[in-house]
Protein backbone atom coordinates (compact mmCIF):
# COMPACT_ATOMS: atom_id res chain seq x y z
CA UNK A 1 0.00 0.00 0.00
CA UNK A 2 1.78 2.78 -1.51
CA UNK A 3 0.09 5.21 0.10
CA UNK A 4 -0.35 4.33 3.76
CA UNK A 5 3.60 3.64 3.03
CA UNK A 6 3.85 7.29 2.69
CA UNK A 7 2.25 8.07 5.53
CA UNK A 8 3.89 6.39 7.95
CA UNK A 9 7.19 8.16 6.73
CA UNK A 10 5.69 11.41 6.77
CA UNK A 11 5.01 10.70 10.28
CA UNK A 12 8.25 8.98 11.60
CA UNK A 13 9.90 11.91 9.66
CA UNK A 14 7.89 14.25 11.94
CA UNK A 15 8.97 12.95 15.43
CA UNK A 16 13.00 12.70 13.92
CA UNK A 17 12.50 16.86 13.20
CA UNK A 18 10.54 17.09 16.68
CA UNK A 19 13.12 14.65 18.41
CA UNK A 20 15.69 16.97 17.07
CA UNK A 21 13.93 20.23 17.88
CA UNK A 22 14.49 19.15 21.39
CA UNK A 23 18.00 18.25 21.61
CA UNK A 24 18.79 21.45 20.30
CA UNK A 25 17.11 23.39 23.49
CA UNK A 26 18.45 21.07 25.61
CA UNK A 27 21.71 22.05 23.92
CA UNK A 28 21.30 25.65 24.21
CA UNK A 29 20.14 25.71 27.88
CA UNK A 30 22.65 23.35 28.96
CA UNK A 31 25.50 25.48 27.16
CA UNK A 32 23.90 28.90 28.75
CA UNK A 33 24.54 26.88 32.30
CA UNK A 34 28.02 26.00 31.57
CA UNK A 35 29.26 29.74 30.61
CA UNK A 36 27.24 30.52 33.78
CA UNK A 37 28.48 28.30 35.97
CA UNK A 38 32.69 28.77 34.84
CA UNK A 39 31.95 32.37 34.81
CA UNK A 40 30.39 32.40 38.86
CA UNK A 41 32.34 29.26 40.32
CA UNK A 42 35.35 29.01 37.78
CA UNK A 43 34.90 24.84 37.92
CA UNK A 44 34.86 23.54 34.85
CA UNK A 45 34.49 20.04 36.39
CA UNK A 46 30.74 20.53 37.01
CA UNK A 47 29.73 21.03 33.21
CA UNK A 48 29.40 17.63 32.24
CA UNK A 49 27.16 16.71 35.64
CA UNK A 50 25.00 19.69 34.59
CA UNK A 51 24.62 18.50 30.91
CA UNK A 52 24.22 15.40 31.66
CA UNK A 53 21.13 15.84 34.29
CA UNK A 54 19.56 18.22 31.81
CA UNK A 55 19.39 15.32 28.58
CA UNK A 56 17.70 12.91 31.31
CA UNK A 57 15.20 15.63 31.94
CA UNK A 58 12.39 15.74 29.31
CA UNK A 59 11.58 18.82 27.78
CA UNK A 60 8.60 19.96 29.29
CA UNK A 61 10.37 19.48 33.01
CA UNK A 62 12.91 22.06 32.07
CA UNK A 63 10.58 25.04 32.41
CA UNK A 64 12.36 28.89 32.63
CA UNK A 65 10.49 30.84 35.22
CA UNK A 66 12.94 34.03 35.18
CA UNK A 67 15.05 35.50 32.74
CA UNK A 68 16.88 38.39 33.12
CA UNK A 69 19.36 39.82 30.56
CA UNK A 70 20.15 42.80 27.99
CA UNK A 71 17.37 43.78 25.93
CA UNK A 72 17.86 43.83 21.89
CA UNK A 73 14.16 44.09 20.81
CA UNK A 74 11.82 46.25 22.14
CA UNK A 75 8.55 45.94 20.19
CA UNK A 76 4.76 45.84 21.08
CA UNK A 77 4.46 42.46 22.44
CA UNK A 78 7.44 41.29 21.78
CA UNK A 79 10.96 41.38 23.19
CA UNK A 80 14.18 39.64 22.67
CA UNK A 81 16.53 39.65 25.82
CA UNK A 82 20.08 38.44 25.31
CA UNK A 83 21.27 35.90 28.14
CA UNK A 84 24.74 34.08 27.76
CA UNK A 85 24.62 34.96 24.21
CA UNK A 86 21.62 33.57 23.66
CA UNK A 87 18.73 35.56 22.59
CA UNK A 88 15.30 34.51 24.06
CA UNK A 89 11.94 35.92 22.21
CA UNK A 90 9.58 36.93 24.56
CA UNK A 91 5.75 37.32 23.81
CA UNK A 92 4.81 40.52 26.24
CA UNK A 93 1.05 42.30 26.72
CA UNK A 94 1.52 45.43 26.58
CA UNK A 95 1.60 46.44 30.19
CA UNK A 96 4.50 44.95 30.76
CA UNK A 97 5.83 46.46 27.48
CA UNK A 98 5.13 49.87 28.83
CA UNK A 99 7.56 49.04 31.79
CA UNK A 100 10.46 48.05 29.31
CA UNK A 101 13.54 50.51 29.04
CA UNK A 102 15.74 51.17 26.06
CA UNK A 103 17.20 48.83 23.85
CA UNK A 104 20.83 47.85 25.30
CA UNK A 105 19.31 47.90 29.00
CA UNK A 106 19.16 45.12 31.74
CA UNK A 107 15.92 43.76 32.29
CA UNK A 108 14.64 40.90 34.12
CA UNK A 109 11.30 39.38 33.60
CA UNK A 110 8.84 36.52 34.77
CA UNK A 111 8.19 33.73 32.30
CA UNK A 112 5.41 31.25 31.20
CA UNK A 113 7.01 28.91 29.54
CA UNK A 114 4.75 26.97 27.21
CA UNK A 115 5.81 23.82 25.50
CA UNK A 116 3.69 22.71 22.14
CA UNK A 117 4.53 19.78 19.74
CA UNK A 118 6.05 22.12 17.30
CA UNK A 119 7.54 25.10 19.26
CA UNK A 120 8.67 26.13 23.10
CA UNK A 121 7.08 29.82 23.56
CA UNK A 122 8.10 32.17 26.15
CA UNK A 123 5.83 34.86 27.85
CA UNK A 124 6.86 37.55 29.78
CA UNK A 125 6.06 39.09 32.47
CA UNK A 126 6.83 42.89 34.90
CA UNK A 127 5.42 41.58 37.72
CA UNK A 128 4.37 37.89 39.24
CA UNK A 129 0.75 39.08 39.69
CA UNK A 130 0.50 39.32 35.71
CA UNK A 131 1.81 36.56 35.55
CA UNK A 132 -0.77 34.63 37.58
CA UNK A 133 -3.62 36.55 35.46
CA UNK A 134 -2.38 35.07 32.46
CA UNK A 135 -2.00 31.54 34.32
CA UNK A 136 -5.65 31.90 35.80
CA UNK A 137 -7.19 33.25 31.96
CA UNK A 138 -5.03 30.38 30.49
CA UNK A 139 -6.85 28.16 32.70
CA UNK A 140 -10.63 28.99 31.45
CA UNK A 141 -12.07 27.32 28.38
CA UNK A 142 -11.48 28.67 24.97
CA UNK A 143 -8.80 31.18 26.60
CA UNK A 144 -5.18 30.42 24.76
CA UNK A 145 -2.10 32.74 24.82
CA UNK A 146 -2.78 35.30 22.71
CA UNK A 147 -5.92 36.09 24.10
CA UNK A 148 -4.64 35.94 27.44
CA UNK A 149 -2.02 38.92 26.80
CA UNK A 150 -4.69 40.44 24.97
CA UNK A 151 -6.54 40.55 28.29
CA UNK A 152 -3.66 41.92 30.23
CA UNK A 153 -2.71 44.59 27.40
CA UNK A 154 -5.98 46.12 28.42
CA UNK A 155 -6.47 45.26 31.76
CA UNK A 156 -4.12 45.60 34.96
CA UNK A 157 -4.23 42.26 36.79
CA UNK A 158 -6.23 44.57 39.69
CA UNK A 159 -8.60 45.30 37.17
CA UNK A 160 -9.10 42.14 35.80
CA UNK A 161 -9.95 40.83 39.33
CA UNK A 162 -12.55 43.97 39.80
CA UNK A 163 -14.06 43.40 36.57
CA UNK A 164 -14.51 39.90 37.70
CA UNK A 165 -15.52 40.61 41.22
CA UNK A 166 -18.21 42.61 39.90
CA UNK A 167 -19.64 40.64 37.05
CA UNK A 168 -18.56 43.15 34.89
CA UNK A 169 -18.55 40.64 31.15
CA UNK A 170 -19.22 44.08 29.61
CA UNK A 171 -15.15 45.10 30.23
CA UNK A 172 -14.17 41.74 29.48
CA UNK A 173 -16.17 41.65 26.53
CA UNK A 174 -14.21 44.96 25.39
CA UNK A 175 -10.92 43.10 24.69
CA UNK A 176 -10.83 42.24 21.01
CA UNK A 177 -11.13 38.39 20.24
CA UNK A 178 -12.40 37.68 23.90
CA UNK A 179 -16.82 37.94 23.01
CA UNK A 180 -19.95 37.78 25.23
CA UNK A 181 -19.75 33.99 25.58
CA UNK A 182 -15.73 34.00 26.73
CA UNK A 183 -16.34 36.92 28.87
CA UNK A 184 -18.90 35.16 30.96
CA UNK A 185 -16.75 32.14 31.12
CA UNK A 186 -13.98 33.89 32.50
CA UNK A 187 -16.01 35.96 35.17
CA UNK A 188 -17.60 32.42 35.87
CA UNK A 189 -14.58 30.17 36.36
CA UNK A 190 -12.21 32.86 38.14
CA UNK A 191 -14.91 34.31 40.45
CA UNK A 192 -13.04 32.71 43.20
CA UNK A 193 -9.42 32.46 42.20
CA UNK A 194 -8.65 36.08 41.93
CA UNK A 195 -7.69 37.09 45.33
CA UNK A 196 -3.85 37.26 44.69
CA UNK A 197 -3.97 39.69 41.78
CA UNK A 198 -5.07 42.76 44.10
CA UNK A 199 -2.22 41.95 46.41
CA UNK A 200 0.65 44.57 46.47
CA UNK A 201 3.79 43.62 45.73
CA UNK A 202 7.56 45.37 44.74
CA UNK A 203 7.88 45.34 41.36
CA UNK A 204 11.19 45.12 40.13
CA UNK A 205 12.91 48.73 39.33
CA UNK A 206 12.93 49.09 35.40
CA UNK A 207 14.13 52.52 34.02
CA UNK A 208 11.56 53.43 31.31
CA UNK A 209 13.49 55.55 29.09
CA UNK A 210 12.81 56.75 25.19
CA UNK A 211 12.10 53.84 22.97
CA UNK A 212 13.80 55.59 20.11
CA UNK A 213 11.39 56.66 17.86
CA UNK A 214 11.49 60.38 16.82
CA UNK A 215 9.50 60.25 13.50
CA UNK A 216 6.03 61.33 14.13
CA UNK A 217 4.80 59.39 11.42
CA UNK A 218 6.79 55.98 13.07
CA UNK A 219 5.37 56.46 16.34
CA UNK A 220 1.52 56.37 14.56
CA UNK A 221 3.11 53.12 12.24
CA UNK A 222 3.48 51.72 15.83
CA UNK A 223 0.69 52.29 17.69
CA UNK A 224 -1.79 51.09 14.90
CA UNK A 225 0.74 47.98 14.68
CA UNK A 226 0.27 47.75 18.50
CA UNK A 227 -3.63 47.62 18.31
CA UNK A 228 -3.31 45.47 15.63
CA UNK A 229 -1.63 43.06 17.42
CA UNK A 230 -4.21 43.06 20.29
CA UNK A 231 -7.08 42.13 17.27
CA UNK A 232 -8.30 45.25 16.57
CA UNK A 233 -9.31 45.84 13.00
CA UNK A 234 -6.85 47.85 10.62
CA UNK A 235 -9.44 50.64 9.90
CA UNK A 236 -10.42 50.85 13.28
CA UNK A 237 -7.13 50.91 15.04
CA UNK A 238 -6.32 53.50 12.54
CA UNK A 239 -9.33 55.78 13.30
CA UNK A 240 -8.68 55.51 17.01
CA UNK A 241 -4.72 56.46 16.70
CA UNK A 242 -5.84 59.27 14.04
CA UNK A 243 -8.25 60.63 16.82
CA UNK A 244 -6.02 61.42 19.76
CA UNK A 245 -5.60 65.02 20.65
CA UNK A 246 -3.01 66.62 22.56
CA UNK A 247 -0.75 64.18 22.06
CA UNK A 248 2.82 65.48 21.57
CA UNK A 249 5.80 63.18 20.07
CA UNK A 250 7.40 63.81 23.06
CA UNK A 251 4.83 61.80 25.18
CA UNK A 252 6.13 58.71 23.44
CA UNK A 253 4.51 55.53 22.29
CA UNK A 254 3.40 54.15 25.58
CA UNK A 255 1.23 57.14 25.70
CA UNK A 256 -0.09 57.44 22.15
CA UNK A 257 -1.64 53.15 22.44
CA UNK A 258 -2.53 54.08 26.07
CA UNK A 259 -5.19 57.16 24.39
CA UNK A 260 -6.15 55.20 21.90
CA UNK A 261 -7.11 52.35 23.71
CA UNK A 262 -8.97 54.60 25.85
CA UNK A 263 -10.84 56.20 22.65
CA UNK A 264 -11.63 52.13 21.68
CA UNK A 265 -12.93 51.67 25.08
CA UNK A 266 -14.92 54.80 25.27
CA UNK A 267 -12.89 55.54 28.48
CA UNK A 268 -11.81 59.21 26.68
C-alpha cells in the first residue's frame, strides 16, 4: 500500500524533526549553564554533571520561570533579551511592554514557559501578579495565549480581578477576540481564584526611558501595529490612533496606544 507507506514516513519523519527540535534546546540551555556556571564558580568540572542531568530531563520538566538579561528588541508584544549569548523571544502584553527601558538595558522578567509539539514559547512578564492573570485566563475554556495577553494589554491584573468581582462581562467583553460567551466564562470560572492579583507587591525597578522613535509618522506606524496586534481591526485601530488630541511626540509611544485604547474603550 503505496500510500499508507507514505504516511507512515511522513510521520516517523515528523517525530526525527521534533526529536531533534528538542535536543537542540536542551543544547542551548545546557550550554547557557556552563558559561554561567565557569563564569560564577570558575569549575569547569561541574559542566558535564549539569549536561548530563539536563538530557535525562524531558523537555517539558525544564521550564524557565525568570530571565533576566540585555534587551535587543523592544517591540509591542514582543521582546528579545540576550542571556549568555543567547537571545530569548519573549511574547509581552503590553503592560508589561510599557515598563520596558531602552534597547541595550538590563531587564529581568517573569516567564510562562509553554511547550507545544512544534515550538517552546516564552511569555513575559513585569510583575508575578501578571503573571498569575495570564496563568488563571489560560486556565478557562477557549482562553489560549494570545488572548490571554490580549486581556492583560488592556487590563491591569487589579482590574481584571474587579471586573470579575463585579460581574462586569461588559469590560471583558471589550478586549478584542475575547466575546460575550468567553467573557462570561472567565467571570464564571475565576470568580473565586482572583484574590492574589489585588495583592501589592515590589515590582522590580525598570528605568523606562525613550524607545527611540522620533519620527512622528513611526510612532503612529506603531501604535496602529500595537492595536493590531491586540485584534483590533486595521481601519479601526487606525481611526482611534488618528483621533487622539493633545498628544505630543514627546509623550512617546506608551502614551499614544494608552489614548487610543482609551478612545476604543470609550474611556476618553
Amino acid at each position: 500500500m503505496p500510500g499508507r507507506t507514505s504516511w507512515l514516513t511522513l510521520i516517523a519523519e515528523q517525530r526525527l524533526l521534533r526529536r531533534a527540535l528538542e535536543l537542540r534546546i536542551l543544547d542551548e540551555i545546557a550550554s547557557h549553564f556552563r558559561r554561567a556556571d565557569q563564569a560564577t564558580r570558575g569549575r569547569g568540572a561541574n559542566t558535564a554533571e549539569l549536561h548530563s542531568s539536563f538530557r535525562d530531563e524531558p523537555p517539558s520538566a525544564l521550564m524557565i520561570a525568570t530571565l533576566n538579561g540585555r534587551l535587543k528588541l523592544r517591540d509591542p508584544g514582543r521582546l528579545i533579551v540576550e542571556t549568555a549569548g543567547v537571545g530569548y523571544e519573549i511574547f509581552v502584553p503590553l503592560n508589561t511592554y510599557y515598563r520596558m527601558p531602552s534597547v541595550g538595558a538590563e531587564v529581568e522578567l517573569e516567564i510562562r514557559q509553554i511547550v507545544r509539539e512544534d515550538a517552546i514559547l516564552l511569555y513575559g512578564f513585569a510583575t508575578a501578579p501578571e503573571k498569575q492573570a495570564f496563568d488563571l485566563l489560560m486556565s478557562v475554556q477557549h482562553v489560549g495565549a494570545k488572548l490571554a495577553l490580549a486581556v492583560l494589554s488592556v487590563l491591569s491584573p487589579k482590574d481584571l480581578a474587579a471586573a470579575i468581582t463585579h460581574d462586569d462581562v461588559e469590560r471583558l467583553d471589550a478586549v478584542p477576540g475575547v466575546g460575550a460567551k468567553v467573557a462570561e466564562r472567565i467571570v464564571r470560572e475565576l470568580r473565586d481564584k482572583t484574590g492574589g492579583l489585588t495583592l501589592t507587591t515590589s515590582e522590580r525597578t525598570i528605568a523606562v526611558s525613550s524607545n527611540g522613535h522620533t519620527n512622528a509618522g513611526s510612532l503612529v506606524d506603531d501604535a496602529v501595529s500595537a492595536l493590531l496586534n491586540l485584534g483590533y481591526k486595521p481601519a479601526e485601530a487606525k481611526r482611534a490612533v488618528d483621533s487622539v488630541e493633545g498628544f505630543d511626540d514627546e509623550d512617546g509611544l506608551e502614551t499614544l496606544i494608552r489614548k487610543s485604547l482609551a478612545i476604543i474603550l470609550g474611556e476618553k
